[in-house]
C-alpha atoms as a PDB file:
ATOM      1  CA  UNK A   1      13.946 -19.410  12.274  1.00  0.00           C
ATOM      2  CA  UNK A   2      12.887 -22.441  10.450  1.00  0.00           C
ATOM      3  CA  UNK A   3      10.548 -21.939   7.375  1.00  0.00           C
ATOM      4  CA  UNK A   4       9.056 -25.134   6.194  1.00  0.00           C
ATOM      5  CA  UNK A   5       6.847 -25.327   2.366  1.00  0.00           C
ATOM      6  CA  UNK A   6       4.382 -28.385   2.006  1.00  0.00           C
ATOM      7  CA  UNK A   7       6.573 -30.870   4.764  1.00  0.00           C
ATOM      8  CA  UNK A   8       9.730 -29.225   3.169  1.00  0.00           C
ATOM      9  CA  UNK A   9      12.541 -27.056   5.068  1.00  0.00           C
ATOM     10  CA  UNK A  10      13.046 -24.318   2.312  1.00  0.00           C
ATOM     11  CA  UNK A  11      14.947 -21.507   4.564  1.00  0.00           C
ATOM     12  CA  UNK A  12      16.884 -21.411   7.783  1.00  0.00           C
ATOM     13  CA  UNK A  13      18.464 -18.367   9.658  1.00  0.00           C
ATOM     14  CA  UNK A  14      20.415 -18.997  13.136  1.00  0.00           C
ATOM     15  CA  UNK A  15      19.935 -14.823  13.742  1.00  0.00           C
ATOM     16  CA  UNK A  16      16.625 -13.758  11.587  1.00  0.00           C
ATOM     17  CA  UNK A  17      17.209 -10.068  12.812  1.00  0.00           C
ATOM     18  CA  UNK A  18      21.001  -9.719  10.848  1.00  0.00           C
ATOM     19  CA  UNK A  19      19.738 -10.857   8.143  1.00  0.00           C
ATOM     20  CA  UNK A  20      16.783  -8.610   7.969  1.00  0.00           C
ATOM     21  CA  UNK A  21      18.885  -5.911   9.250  1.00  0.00           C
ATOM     22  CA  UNK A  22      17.010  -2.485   9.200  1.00  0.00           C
ATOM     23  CA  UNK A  23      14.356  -3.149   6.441  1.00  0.00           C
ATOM     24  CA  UNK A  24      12.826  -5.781   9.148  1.00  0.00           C
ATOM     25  CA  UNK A  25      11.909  -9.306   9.355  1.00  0.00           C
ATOM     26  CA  UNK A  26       8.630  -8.508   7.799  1.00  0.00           C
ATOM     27  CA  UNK A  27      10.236  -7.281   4.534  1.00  0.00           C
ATOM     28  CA  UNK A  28      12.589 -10.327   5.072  1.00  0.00           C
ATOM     29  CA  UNK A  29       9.877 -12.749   5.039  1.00  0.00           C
ATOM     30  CA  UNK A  30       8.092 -10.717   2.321  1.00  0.00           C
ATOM     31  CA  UNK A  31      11.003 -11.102  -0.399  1.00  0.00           C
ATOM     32  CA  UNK A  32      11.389 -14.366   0.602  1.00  0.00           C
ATOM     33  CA  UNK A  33       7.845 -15.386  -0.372  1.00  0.00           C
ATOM     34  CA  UNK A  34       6.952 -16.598   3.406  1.00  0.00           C
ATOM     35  CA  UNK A  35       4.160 -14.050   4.068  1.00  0.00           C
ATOM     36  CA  UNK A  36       0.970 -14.507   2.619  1.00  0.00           C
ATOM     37  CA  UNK A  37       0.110 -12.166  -0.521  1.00  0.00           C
ATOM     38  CA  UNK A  38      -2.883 -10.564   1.093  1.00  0.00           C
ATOM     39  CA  UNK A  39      -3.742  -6.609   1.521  1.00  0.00           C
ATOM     40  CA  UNK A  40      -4.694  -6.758   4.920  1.00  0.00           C
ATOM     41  CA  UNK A  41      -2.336  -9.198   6.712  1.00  0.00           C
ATOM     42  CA  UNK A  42      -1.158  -8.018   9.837  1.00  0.00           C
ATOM     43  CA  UNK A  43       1.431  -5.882  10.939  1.00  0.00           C
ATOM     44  CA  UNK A  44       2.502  -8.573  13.402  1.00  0.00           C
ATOM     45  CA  UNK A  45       2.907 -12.167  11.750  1.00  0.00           C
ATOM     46  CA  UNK A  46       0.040 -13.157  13.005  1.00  0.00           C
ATOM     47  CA  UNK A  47       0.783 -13.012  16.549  1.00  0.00           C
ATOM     48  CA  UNK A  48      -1.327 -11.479  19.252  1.00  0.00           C
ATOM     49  CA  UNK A  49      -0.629  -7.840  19.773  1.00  0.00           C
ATOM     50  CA  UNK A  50       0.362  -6.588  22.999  1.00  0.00           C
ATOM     51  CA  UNK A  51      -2.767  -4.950  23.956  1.00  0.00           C
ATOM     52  CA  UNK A  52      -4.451  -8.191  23.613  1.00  0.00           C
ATOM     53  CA  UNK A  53      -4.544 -11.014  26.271  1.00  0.00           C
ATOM     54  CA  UNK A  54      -4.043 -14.581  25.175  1.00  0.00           C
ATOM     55  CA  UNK A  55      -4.188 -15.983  28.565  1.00  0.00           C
ATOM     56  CA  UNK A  56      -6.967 -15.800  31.263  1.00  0.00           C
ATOM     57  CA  UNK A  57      -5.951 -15.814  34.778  1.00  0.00           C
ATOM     58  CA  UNK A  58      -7.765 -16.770  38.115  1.00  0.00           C
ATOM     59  CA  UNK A  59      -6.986 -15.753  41.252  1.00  0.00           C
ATOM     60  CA  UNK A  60      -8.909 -18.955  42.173  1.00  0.00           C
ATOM     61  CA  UNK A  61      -6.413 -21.078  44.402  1.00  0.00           C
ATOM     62  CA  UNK A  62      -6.744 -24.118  42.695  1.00  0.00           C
ATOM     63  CA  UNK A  63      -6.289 -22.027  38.968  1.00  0.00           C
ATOM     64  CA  UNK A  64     -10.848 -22.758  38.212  1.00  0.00           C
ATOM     65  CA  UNK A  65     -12.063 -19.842  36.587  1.00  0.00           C
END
């Protein structure tokens, strides 16, 4: 994982999940300053959670919804 500040590479890990070991990249990320400081980020990083759909498919032969 590359973590870039302002243009800047500040942190790099080859295996982000040793170093977090059982506290958890999010707690990684969190002493390291990378998350934002807000009381209601998300649980996932920001990603989409499983239960949601980020891509729309079509059964359409030619892929036109």
């Amino acid at each position: 994982m590359l973590v870039y500040r302002d243009g800047e590479l500040v942190h790099n890990w080859v295996r982000v999940d040793w170093e977090a070991g059982k506290a958890g990249i999010e707690e990684l990320l969190d002493h390291h300053h990378i998350l934002p400081r807000s009381t209601s980020h998300s649980r996932n990083l920001g990603l989409p959670s499983d239960d949601e759909d980020d891509l729309i498919w079509s059964d359409d032969e030619d892929g036109l919804i």
